[in-house]
C-alpha atoms as a PDB file:
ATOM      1  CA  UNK A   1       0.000   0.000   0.000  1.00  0.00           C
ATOM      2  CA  UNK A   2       2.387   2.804   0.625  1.00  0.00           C
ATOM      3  CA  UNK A   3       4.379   1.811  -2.676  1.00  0.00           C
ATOM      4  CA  UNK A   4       1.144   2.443  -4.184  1.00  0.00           C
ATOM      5  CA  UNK A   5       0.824   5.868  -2.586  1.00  0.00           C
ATOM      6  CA  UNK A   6       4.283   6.532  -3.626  1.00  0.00           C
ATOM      7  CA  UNK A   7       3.794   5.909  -7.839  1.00  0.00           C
ATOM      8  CA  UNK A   8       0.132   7.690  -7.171  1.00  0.00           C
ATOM      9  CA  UNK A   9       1.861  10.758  -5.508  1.00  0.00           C
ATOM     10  CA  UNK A  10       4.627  10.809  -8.129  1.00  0.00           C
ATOM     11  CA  UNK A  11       2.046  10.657 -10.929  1.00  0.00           C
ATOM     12  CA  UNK A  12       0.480  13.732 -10.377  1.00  0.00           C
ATOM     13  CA  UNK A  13       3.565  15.936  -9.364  1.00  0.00           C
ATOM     14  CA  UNK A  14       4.588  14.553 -13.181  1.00  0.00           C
ATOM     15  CA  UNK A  15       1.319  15.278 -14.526  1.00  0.00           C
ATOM     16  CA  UNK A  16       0.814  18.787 -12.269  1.00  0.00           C
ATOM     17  CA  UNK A  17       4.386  19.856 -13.305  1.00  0.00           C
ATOM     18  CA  UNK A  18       3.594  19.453 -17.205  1.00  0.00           C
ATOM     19  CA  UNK A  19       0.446  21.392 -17.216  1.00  0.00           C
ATOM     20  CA  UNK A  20       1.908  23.764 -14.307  1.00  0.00           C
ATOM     21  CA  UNK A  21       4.482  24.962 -16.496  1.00  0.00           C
ATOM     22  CA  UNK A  22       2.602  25.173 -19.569  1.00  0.00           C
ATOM     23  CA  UNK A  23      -0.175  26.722 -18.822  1.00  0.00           C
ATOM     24  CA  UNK A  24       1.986  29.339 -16.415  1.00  0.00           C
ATOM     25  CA  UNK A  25       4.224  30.383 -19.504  1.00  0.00           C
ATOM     26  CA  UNK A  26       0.915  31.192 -21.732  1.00  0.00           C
ATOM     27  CA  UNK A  27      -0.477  33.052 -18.422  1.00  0.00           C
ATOM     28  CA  UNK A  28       2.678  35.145 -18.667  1.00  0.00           C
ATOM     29  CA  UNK A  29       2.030  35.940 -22.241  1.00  0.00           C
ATOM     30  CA  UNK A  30      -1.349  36.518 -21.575  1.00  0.00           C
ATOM     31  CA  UNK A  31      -1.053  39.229 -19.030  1.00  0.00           C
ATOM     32  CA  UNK A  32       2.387  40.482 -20.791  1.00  0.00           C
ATOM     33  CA  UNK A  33       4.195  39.437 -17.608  1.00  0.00           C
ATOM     34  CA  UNK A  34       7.833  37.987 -17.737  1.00  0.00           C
ATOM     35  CA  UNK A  35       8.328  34.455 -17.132  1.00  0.00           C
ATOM     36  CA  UNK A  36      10.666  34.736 -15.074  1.00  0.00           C
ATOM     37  CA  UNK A  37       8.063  36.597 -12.723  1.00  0.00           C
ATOM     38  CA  UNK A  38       5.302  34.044 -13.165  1.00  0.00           C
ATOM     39  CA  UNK A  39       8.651  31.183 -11.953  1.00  0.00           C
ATOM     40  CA  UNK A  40       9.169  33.332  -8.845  1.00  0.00           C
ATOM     41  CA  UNK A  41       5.735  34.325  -7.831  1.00  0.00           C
ATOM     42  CA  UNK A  42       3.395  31.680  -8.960  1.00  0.00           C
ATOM     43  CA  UNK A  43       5.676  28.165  -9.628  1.00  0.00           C
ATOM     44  CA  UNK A  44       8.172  29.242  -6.762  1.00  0.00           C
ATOM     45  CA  UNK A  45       5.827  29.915  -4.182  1.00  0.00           C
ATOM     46  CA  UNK A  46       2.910  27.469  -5.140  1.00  0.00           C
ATOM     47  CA  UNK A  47       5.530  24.711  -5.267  1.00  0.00           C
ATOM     48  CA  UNK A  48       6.860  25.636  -1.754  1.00  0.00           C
ATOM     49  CA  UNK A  49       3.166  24.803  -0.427  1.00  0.00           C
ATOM     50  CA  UNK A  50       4.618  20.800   0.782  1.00  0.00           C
ATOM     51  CA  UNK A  51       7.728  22.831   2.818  1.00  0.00           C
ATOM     52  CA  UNK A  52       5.037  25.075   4.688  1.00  0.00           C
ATOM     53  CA  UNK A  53       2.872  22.488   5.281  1.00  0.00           C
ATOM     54  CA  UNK A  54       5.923  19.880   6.446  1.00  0.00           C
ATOM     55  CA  UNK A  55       7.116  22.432   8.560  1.00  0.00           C
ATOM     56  CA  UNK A  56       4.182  24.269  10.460  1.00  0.00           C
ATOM     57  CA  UNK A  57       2.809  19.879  11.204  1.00  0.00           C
ATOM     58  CA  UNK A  58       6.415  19.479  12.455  1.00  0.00           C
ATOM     59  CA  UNK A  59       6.137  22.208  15.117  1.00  0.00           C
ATOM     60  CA  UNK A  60       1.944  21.342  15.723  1.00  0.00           C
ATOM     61  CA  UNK A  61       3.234  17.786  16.621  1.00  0.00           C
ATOM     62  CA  UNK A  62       3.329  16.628  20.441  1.00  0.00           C
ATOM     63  CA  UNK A  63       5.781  17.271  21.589  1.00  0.00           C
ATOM     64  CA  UNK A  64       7.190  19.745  18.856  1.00  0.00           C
ATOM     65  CA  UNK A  65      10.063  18.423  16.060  1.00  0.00           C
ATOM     66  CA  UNK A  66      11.654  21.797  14.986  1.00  0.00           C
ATOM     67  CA  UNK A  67      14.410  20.048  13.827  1.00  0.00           C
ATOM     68  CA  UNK A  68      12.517  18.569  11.093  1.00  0.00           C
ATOM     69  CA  UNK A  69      10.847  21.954  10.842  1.00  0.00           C
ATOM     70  CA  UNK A  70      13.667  24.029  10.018  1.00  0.00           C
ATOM     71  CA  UNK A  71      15.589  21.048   8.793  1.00  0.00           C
ATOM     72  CA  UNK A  72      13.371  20.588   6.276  1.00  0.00           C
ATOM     73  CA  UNK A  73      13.667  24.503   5.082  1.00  0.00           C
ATOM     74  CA  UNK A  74      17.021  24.192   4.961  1.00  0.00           C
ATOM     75  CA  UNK A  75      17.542  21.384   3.207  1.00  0.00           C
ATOM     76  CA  UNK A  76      14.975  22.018   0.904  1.00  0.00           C
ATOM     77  CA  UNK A  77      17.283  25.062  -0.252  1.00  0.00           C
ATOM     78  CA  UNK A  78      20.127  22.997  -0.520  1.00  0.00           C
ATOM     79  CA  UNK A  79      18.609  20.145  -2.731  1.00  0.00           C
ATOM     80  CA  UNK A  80      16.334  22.866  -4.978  1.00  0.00           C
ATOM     81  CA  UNK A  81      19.941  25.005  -5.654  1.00  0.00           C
ATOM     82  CA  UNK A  82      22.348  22.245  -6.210  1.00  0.00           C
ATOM     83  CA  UNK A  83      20.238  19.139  -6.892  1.00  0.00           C
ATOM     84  CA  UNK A  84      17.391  20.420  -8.951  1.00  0.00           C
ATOM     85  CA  UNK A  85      18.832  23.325 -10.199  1.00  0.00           C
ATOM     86  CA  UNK A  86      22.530  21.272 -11.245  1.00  0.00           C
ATOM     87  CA  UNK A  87      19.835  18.739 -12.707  1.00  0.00           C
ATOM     88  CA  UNK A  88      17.874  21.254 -14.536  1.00  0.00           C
ATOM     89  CA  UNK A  89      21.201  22.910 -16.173  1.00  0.00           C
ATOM     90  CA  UNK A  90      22.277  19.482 -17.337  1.00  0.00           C
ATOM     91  CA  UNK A  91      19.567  18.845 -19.398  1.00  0.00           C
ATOM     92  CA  UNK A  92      19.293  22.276 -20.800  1.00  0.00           C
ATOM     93  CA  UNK A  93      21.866  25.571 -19.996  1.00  0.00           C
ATOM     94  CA  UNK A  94      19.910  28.195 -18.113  1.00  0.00           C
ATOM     95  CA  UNK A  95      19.589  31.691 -19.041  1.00  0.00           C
ATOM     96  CA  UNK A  96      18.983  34.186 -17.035  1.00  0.00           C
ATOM     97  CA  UNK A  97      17.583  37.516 -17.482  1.00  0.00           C
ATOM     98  CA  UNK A  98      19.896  39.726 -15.922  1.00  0.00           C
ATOM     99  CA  UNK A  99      18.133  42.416 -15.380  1.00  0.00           C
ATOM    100  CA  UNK A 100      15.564  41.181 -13.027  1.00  0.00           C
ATOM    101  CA  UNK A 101      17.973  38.806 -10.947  1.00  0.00           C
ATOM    102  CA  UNK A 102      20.014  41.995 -10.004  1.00  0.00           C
ATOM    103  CA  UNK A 103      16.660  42.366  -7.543  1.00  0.00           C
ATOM    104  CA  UNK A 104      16.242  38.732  -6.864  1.00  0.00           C
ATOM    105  CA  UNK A 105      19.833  38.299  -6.033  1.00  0.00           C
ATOM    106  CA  UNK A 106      19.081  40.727  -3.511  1.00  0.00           C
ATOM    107  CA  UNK A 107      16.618  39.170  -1.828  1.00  0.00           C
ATOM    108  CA  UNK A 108      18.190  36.160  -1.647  1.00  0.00           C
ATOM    109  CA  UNK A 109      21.301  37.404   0.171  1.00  0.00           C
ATOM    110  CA  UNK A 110      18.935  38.891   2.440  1.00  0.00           C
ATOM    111  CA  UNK A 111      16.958  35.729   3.063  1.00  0.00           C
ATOM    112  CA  UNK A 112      20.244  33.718   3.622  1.00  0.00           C
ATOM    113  CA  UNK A 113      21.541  36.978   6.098  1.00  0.00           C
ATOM    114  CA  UNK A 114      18.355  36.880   8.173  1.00  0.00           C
ATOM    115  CA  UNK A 115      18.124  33.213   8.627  1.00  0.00           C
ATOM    116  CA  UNK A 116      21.352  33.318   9.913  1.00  0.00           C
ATOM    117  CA  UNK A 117      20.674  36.118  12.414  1.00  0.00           C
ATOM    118  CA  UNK A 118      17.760  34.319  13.645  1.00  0.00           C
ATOM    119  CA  UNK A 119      20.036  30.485  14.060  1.00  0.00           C
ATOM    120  CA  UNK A 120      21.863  33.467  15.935  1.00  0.00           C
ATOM    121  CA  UNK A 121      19.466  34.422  18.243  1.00  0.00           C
ATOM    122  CA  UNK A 122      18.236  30.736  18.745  1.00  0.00           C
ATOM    123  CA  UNK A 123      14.039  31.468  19.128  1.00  0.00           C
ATOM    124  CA  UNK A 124      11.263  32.260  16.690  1.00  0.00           C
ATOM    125  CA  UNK A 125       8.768  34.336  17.639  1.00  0.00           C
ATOM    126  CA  UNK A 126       5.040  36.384  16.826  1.00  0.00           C
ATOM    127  CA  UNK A 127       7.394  39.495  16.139  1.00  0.00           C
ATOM    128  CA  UNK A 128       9.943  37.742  14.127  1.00  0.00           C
ATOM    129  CA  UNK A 129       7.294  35.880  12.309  1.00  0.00           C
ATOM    130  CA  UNK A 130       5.242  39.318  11.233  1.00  0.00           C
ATOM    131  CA  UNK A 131       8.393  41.001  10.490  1.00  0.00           C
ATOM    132  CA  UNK A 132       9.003  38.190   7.947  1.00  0.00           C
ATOM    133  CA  UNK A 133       5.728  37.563   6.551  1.00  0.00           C
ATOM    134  CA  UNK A 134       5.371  41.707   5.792  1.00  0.00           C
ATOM    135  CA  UNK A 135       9.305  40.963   4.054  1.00  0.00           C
ATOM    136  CA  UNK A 136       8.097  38.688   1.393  1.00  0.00           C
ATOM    137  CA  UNK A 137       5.059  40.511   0.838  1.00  0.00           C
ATOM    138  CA  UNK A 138       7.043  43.248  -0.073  1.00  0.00           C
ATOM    139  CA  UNK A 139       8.492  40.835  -2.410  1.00  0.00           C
ATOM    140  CA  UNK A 140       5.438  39.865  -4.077  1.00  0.00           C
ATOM    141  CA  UNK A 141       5.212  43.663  -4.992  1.00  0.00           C
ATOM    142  CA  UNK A 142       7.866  44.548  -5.814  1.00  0.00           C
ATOM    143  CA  UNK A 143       7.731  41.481  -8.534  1.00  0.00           C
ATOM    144  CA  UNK A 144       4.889  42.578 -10.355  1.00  0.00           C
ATOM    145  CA  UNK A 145       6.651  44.273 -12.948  1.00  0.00           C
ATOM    146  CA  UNK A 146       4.190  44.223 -15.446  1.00  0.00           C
ATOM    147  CA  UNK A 147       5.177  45.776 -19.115  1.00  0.00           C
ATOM    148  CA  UNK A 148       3.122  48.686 -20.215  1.00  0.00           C
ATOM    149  CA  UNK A 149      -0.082  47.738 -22.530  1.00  0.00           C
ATOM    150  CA  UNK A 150      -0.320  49.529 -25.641  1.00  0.00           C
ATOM    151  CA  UNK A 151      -2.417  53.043 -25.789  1.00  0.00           C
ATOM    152  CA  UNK A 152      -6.331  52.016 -26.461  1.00  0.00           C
ATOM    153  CA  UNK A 153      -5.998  48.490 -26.154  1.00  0.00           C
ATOM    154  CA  UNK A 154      -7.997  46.534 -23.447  1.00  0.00           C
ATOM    155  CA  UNK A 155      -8.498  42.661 -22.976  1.00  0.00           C
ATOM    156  CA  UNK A 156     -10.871  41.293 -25.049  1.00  0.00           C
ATOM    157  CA  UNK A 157     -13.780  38.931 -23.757  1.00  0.00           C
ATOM    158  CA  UNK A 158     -11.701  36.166 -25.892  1.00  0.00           C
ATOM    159  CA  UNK A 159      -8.471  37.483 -23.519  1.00  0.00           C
ATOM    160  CA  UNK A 160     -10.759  37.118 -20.441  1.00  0.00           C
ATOM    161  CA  UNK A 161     -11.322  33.608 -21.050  1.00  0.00           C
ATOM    162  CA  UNK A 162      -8.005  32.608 -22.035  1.00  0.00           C
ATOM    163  CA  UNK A 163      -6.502  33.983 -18.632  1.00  0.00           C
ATOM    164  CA  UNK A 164      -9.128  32.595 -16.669  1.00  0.00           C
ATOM    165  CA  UNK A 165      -8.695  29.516 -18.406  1.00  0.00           C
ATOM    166  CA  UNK A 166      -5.188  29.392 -17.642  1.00  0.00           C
ATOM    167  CA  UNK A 167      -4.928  30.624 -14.335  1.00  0.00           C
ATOM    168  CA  UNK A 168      -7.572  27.731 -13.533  1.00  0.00           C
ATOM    169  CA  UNK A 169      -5.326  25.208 -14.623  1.00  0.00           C
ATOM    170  CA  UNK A 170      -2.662  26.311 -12.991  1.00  0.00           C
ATOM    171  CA  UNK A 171      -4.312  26.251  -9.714  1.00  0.00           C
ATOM    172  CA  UNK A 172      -5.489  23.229 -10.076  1.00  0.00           C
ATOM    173  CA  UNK A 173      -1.906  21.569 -10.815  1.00  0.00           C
ATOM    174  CA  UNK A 174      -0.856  23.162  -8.153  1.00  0.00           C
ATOM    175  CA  UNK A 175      -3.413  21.331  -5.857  1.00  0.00           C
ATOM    176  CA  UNK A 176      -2.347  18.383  -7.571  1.00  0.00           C
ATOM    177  CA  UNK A 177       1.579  18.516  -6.679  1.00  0.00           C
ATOM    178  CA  UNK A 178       0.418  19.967  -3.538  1.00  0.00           C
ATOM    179  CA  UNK A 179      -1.353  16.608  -2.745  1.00  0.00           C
ATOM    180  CA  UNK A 180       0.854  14.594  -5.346  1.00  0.00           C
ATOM    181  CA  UNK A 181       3.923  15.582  -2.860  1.00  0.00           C
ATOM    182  CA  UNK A 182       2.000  15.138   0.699  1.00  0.00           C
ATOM    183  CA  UNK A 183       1.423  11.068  -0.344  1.00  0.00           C
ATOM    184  CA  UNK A 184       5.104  11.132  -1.093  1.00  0.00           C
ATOM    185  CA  UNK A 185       6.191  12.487   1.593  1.00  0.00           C
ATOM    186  CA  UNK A 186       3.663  10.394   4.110  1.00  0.00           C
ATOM    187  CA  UNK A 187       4.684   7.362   2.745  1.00  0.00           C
ATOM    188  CA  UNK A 188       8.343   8.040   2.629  1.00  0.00           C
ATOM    189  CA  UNK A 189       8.300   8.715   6.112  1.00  0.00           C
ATOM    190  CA  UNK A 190       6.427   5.780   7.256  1.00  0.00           C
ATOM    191  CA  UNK A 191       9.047   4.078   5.878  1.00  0.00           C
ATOM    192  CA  UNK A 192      12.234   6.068   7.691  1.00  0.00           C
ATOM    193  CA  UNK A 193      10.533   5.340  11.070  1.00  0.00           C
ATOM    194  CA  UNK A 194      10.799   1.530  10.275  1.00  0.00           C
ATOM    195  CA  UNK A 195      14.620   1.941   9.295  1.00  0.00           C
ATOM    196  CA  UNK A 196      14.990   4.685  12.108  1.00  0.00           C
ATOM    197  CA  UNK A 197      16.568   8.082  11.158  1.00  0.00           C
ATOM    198  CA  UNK A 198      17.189  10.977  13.332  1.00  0.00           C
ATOM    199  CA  UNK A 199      14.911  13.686  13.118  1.00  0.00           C
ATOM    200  CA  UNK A 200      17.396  16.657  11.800  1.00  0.00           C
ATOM    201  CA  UNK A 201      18.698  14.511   9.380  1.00  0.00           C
ATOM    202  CA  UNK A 202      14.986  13.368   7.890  1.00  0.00           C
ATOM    203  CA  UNK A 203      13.840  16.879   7.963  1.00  0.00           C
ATOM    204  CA  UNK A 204      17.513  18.068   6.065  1.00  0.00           C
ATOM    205  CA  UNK A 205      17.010  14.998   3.827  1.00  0.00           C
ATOM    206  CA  UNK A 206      13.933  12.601   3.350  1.00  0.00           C
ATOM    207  CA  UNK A 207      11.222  15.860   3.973  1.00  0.00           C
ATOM    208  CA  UNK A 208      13.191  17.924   2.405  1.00  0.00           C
ATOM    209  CA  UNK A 209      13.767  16.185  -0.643  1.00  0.00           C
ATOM    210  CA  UNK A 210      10.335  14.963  -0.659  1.00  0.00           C
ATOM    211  CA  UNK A 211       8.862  18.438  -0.581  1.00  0.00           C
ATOM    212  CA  UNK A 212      11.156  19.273  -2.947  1.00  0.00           C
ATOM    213  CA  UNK A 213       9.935  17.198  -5.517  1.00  0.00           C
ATOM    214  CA  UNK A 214       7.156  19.639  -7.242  1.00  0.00           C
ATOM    215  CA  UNK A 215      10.074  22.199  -7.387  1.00  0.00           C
ATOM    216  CA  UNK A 216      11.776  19.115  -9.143  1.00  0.00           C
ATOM    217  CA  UNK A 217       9.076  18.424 -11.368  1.00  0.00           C
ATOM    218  CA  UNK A 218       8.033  22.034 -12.505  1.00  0.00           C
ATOM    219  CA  UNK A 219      12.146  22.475 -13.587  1.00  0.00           C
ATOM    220  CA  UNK A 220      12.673  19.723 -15.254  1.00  0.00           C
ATOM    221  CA  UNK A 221       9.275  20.222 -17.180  1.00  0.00           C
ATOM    222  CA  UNK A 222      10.923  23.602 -17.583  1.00  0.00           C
ATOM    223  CA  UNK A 223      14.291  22.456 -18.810  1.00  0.00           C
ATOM    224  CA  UNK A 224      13.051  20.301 -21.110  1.00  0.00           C
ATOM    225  CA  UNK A 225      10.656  22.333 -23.283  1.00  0.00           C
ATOM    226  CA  UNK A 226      13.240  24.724 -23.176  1.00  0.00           C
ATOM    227  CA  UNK A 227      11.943  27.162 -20.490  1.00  0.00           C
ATOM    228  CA  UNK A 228      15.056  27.793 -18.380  1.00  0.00           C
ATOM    229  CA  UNK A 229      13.749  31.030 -17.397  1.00  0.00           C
ATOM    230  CA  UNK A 230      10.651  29.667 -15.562  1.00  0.00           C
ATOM    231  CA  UNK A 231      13.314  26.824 -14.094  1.00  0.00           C
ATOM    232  CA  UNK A 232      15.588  29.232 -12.563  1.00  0.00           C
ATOM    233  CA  UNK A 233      12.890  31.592 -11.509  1.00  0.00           C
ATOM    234  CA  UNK A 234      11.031  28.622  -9.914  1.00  0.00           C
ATOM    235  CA  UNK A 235      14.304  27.781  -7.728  1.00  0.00           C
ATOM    236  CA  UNK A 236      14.359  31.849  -6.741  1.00  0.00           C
ATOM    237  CA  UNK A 237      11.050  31.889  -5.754  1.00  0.00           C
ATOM    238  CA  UNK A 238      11.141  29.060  -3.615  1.00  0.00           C
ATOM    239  CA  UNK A 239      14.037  29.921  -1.746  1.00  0.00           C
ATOM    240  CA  UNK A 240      13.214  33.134  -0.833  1.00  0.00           C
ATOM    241  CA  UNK A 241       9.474  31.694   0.263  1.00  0.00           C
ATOM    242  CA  UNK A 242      11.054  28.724   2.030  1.00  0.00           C
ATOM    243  CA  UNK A 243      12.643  31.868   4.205  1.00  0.00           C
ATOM    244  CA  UNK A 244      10.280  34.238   4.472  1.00  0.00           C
ATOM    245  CA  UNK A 245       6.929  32.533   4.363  1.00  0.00           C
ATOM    246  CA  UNK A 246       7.549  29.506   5.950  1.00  0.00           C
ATOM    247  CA  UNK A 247       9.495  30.891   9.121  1.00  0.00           C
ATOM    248  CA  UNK A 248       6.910  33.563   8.816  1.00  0.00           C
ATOM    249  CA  UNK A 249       4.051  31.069   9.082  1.00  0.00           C
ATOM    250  CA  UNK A 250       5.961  29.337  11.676  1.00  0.00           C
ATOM    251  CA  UNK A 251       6.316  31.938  13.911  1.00  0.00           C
ATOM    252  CA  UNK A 252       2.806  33.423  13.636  1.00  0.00           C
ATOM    253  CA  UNK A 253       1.514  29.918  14.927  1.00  0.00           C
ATOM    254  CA  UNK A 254       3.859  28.544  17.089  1.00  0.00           C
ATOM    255  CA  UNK A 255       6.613  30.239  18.515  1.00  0.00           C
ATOM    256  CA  UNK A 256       9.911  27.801  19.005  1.00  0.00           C
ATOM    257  CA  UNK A 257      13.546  27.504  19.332  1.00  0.00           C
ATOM    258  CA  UNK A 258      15.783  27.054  16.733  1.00  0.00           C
ATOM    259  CA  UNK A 259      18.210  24.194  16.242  1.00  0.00           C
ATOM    260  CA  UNK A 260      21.889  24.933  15.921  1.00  0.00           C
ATOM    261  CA  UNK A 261      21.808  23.590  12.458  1.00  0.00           C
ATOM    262  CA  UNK A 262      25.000  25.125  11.369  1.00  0.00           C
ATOM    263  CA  UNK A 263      26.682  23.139   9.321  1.00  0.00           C
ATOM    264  CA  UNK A 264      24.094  22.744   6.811  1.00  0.00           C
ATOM    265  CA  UNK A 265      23.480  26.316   7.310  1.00  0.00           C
ATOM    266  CA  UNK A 266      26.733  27.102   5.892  1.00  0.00           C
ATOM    267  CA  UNK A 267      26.401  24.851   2.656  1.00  0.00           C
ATOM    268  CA  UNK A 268      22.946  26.500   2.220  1.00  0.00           C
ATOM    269  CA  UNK A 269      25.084  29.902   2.079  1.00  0.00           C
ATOM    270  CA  UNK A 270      27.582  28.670  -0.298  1.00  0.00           C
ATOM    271  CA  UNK A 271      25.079  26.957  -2.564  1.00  0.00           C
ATOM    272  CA  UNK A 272      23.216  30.502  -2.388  1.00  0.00           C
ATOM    273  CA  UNK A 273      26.352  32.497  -3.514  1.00  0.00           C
ATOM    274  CA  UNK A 274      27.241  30.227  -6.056  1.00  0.00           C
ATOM    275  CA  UNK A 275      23.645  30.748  -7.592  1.00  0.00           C
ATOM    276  CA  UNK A 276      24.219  34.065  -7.360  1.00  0.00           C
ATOM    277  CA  UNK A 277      27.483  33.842  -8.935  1.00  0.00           C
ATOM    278  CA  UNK A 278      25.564  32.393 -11.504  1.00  0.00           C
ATOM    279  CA  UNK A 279      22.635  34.902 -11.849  1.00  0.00           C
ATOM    280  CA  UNK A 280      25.483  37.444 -12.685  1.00  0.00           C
ATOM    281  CA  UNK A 281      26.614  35.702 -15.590  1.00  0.00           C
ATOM    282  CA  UNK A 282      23.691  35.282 -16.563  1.00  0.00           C
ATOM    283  CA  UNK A 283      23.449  31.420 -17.264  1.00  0.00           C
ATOM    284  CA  UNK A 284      24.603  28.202 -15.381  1.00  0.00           C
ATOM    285  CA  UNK A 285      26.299  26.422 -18.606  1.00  0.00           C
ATOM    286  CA  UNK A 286      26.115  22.232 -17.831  1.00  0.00           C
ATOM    287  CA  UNK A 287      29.238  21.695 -16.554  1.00  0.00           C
ATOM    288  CA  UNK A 288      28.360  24.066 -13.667  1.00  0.00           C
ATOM    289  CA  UNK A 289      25.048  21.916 -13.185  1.00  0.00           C
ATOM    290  CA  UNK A 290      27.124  18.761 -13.182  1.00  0.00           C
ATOM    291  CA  UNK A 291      29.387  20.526 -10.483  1.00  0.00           C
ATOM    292  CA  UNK A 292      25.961  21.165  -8.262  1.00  0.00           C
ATOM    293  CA  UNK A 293      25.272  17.672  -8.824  1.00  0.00           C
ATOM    294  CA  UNK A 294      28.411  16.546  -7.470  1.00  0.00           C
ATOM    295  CA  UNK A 295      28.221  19.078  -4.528  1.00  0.00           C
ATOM    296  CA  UNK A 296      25.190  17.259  -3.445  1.00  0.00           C
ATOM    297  CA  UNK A 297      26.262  14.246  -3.637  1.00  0.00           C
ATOM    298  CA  UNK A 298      28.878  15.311  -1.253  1.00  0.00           C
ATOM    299  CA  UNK A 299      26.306  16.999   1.128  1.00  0.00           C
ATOM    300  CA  UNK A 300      24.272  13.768   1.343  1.00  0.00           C
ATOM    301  CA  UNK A 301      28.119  11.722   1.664  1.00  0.00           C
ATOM    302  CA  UNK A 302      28.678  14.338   4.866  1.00  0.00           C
ATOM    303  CA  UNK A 303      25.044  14.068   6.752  1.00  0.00           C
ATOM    304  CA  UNK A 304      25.148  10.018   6.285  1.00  0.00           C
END
């Protein structure tokens, strides 16, 4: 039974990614938005809907796991960035547009630099958890850089249609990697009780990679109709979510303390600023993506 779970749950991330990506890049056209805005906003942040709800049942629990809470946010970082990310690359070269990553960049120094503050402090609280929910709302604003219509020219009923048609379906696959991801990720764990892993180093690997997966599935969709754009800004998106919304969320419902989870901290950080590295360029060429690949490997080598 839970190997059937498993092949149900990984049928419709699949099936969710493919029509997630699709009809998210006509959306974009639609509305004359960039994709790399509908990656970040819509595919980054939908897809990051597993993490938050990992997370806020690890700390609802009794007694409270925030080691697979915030395990599970960091390594989700790490696997999207060098896992997903060096996979996506390998199949297809990224591009990226230059001129908007010179604000996402940002943002995702800042979401590395505040997570590290709060490790710092060692507790998550209301405050902390407003402060950082008002951050990536801030975000979400500042990302709706929509180009100018033309003078006199208004949607057409035909438009209407379209954009509702599209934004429908790509609610919908959400929902379904949402849920596609949850039967992975319940199953998967059954299992890791019955071998017995600790609980930082399920929530850094097993949840983490398992609510990882619809960022998985969306970029390699992505990569491989040639979409690189909605790939990387899919990775962005989540990150800087995975920060901001999730500890956000967190802290809103249940204040906690924070385990000294340095170490993977750290890689998290260099992944991040290799990314970045990246983003200034302006593409991660395959042999970079192969190095990513390797990197993880290594990660997963140092936590076992």
């Amino acid at each position: 039974m839970i190997y059937l779970l498993f092949v149900v749950g990984l049928a419709l991330l699949i099936g969710g990614g493919e029509v997630l990506v699709n009809s998210g890049v006509k959306l974009a056209k639609k509305l004359r938005l960039s994709p790399l805005v509908i990656g970040i906003v819509l595919m980054g942040c939908g897809t990051s809907l597993p993490e938050l709800s990992a997370s806020l049942t690890a700390l609802s629990a009794r007694p409270p796991v925030p080691g697979i809470a915030f395990g599970n946010i960091i390594g989700s970082n790490i696997s999207n960035i060098l896992f997903i990310l060096g996979l996506s690359a390998l199949l297809s070269p990224v591009r990226i547009e230059r001129a908007g990553f010179r604000r996402d960049g940002l943002f995702l120094i800042m979401s590395v630099f505040m997570l590290g503050v709060l490790m710092w402090f060692g507790h998550l609280d209301s405050i902390i958890g407003i402060f950082f929910i008002l951050f990536i709302l801030g975000y979400f604003v500042i990302c709706y850089d929509k180009e100018p219509e033309p003078e006199n020219l208004h949607l057409t009923r035909r438009k209407e249609t379209s954009v509702l048609i599209y934004g429908t379906m790509s609610i919908l696959s959400i929902v379904a990697i949402v849920y596609g991801a949850d039967l992975l990720v319940a199953s998967a764990s059954k299992l890791a009780r019955i071998w017995g892993v600790n609980e930082s180093v399920m929530g850094l690997t097993l949840i983490a990679f398992g609510t990882s997966l619809p960022e998985l599935t969306v970029s390699i969709v992505a990569a491989i109709h040639k979409h690189t754009s909605v790939a990387y800004g899919n990775i962005v998106g989540s990150n800087i979510a995975n920060v901001f919304l999730i500890i956000g969320a967190m802290g809103l419902i249940h204040p906690t303390p924070i385990p000294p989870l340095w170490p993977s901290f750290w890689i998290m950080a260099v992944a991040t600023f290799a990314m970045i590295v990246c983003g200034v360029m302006g593409k991660i060429p395959r042999w970079v993506g192969a190095l990513f690949l390797v990197g993880y490997a290594g990660y997963l080598c140092y936590l076992f």
